[in-house]
C-alpha atoms as a PDB file:
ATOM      1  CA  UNK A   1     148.510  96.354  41.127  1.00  0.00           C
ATOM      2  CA  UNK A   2     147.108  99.703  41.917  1.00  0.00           C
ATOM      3  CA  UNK A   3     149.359 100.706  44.802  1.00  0.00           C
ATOM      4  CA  UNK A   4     147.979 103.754  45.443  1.00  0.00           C
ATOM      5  CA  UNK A   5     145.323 101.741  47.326  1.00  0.00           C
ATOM      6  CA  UNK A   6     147.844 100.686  50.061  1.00  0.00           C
ATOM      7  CA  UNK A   7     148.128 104.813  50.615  1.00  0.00           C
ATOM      8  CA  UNK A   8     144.591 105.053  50.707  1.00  0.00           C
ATOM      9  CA  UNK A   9     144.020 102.232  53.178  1.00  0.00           C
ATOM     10  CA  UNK A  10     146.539 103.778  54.892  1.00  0.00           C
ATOM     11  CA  UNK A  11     144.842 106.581  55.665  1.00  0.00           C
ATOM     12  CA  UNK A  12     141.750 105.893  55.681  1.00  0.00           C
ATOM     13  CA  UNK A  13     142.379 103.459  58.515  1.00  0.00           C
ATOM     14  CA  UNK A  14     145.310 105.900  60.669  1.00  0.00           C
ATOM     15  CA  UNK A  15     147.543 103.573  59.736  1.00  0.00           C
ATOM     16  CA  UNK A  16     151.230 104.486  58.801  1.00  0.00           C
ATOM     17  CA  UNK A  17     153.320 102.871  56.101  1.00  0.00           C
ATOM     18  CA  UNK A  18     156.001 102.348  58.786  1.00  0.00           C
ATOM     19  CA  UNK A  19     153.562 100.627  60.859  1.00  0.00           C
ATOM     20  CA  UNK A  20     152.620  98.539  57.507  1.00  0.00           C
ATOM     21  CA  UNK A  21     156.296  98.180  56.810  1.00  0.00           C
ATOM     22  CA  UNK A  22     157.088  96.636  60.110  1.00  0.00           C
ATOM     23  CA  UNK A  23     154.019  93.963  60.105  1.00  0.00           C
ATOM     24  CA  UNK A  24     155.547  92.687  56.398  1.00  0.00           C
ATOM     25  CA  UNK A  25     158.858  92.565  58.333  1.00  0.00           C
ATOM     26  CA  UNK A  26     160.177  94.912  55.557  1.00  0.00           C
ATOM     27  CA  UNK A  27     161.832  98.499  56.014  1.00  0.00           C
ATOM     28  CA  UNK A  28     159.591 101.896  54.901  1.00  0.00           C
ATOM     29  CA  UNK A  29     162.072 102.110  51.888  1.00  0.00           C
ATOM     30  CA  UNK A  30     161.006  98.520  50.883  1.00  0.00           C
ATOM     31  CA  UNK A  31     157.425  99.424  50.815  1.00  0.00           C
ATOM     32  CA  UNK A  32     157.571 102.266  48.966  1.00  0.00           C
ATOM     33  CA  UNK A  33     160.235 100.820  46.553  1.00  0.00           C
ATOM     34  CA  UNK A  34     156.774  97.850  45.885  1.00  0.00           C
ATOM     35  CA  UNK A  35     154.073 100.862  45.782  1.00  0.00           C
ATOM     36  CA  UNK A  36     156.822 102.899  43.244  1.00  0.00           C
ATOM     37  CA  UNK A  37     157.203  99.586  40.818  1.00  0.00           C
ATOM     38  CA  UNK A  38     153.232  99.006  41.571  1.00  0.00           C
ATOM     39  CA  UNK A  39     154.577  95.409  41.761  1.00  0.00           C
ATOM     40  CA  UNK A  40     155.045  92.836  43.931  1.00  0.00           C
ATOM     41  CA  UNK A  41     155.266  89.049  44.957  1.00  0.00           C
ATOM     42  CA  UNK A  42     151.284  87.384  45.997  1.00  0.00           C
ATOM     43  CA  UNK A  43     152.678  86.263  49.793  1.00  0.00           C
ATOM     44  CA  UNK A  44     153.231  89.995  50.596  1.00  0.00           C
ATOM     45  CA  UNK A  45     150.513  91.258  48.942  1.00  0.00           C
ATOM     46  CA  UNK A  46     148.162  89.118  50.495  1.00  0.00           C
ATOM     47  CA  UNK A  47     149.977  90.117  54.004  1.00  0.00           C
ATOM     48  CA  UNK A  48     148.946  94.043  53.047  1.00  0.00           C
ATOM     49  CA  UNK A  49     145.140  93.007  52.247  1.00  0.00           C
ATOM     50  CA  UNK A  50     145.389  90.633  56.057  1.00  0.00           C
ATOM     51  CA  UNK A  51     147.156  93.839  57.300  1.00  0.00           C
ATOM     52  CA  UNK A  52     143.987  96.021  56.064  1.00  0.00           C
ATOM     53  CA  UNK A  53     141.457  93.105  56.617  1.00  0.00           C
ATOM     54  CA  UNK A  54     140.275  93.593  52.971  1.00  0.00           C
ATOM     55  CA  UNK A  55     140.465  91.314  50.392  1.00  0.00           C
ATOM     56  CA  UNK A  56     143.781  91.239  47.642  1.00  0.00           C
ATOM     57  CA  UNK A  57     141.413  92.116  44.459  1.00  0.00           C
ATOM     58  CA  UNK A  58     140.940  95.637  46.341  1.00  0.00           C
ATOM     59  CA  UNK A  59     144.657  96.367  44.732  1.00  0.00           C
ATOM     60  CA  UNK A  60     143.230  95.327  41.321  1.00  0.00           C
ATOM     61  CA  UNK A  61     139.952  96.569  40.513  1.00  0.00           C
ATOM     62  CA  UNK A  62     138.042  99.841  41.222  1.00  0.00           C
ATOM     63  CA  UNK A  63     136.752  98.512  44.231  1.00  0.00           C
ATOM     64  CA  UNK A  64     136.815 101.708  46.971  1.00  0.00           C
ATOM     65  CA  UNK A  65     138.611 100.986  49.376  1.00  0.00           C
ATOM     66  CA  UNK A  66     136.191 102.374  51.945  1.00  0.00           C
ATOM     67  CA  UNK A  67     133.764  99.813  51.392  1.00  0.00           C
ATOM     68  CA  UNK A  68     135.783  97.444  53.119  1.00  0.00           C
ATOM     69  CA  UNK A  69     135.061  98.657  56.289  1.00  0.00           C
ATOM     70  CA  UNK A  70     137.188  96.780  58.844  1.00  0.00           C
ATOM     71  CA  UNK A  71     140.082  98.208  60.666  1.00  0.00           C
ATOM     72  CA  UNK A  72     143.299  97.055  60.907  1.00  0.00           C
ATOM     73  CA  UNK A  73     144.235  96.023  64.242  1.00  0.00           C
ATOM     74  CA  UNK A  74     146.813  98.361  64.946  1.00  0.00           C
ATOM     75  CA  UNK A  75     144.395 101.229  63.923  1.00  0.00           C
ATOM     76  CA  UNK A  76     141.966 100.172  66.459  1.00  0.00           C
ATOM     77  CA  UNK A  77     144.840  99.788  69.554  1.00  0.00           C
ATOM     78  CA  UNK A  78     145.897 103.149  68.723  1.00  0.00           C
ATOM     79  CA  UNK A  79     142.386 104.906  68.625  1.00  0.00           C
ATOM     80  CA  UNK A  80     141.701 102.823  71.753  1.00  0.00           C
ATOM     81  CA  UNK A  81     144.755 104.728  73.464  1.00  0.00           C
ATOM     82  CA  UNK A  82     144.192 107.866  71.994  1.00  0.00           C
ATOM     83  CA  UNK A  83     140.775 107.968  73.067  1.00  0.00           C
ATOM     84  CA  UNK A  84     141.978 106.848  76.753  1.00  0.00           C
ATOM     85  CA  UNK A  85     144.916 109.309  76.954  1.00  0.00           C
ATOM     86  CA  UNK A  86     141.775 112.009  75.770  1.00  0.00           C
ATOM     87  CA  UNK A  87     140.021 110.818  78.651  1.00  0.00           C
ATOM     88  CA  UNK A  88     142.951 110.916  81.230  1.00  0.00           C
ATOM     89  CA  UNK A  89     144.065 114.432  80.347  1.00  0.00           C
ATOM     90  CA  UNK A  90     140.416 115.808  80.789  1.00  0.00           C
ATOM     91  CA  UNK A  91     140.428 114.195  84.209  1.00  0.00           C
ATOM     92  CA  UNK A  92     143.557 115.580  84.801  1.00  0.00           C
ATOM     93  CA  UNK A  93     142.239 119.153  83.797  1.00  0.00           C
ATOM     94  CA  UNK A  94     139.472 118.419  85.908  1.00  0.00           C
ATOM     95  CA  UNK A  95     141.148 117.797  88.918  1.00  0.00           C
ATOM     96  CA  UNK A  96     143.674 120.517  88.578  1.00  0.00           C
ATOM     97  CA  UNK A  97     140.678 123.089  88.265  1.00  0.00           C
ATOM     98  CA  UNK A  98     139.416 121.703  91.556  1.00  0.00           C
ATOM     99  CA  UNK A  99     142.358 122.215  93.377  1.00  0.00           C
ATOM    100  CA  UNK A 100     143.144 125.667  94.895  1.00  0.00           C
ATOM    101  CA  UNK A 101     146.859 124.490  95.067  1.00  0.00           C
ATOM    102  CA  UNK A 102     147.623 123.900  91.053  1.00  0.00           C
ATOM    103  CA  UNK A 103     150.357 126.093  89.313  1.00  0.00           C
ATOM    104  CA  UNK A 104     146.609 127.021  87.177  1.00  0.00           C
ATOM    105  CA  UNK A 105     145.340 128.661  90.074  1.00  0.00           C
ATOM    106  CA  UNK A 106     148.568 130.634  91.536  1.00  0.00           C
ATOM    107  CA  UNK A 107     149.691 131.569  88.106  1.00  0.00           C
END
């Protein structure tokens, strides 16, 4: 198993291996114990590739990983609130450079 495709995954999707970790139901120091031995049993390892939404013989071949082009779920709720928090703070930087009353303005 090439494990350094779960790191790649990983960031290629803005995923973390905490976040990874906790879908397997495992602790950090458990994943990175499986990517250190490059080993591990076919339940979990088809858990990472539904985790990833790539297929298991990604970790075995030279298959790049970017050309499985699906995000993981997680990835996508977190761009989804990063993208809305982006979005709230401009209107809040909007609306504080409208008003003549903002600690901005007297400051």
């Amino acid at each position: 198993m090439n494990a350094n495709k779960i790191r790649d995954l990983a960031k290629e999707k803005r995923c973390t291996l905490k976040e990874l970790a906790d879908y397997l139901g495992m602790t950090e120091a458990g994943l990175q114990h499986i990517m250190r031995n490059g080993s591990t049993g076919t339940t979990t390892l088809e858990r990472i590739a539904e985790f990833f939404k790539v297929s298991p013989a990604v970790f075995f071949d030279d298959t790049p990983v970017t050309q499985s082009g699906a995000e993981c779920q997680n990835c996508k709720i977190k761009d989804t609130m990063i993208k809305l928090l982006e979005a709230n703070i401009a209107d809040l930087r909007q609306a504080r450079g409208s008003n003549p009353y903002s600690s901005a303005a007297n400051g």
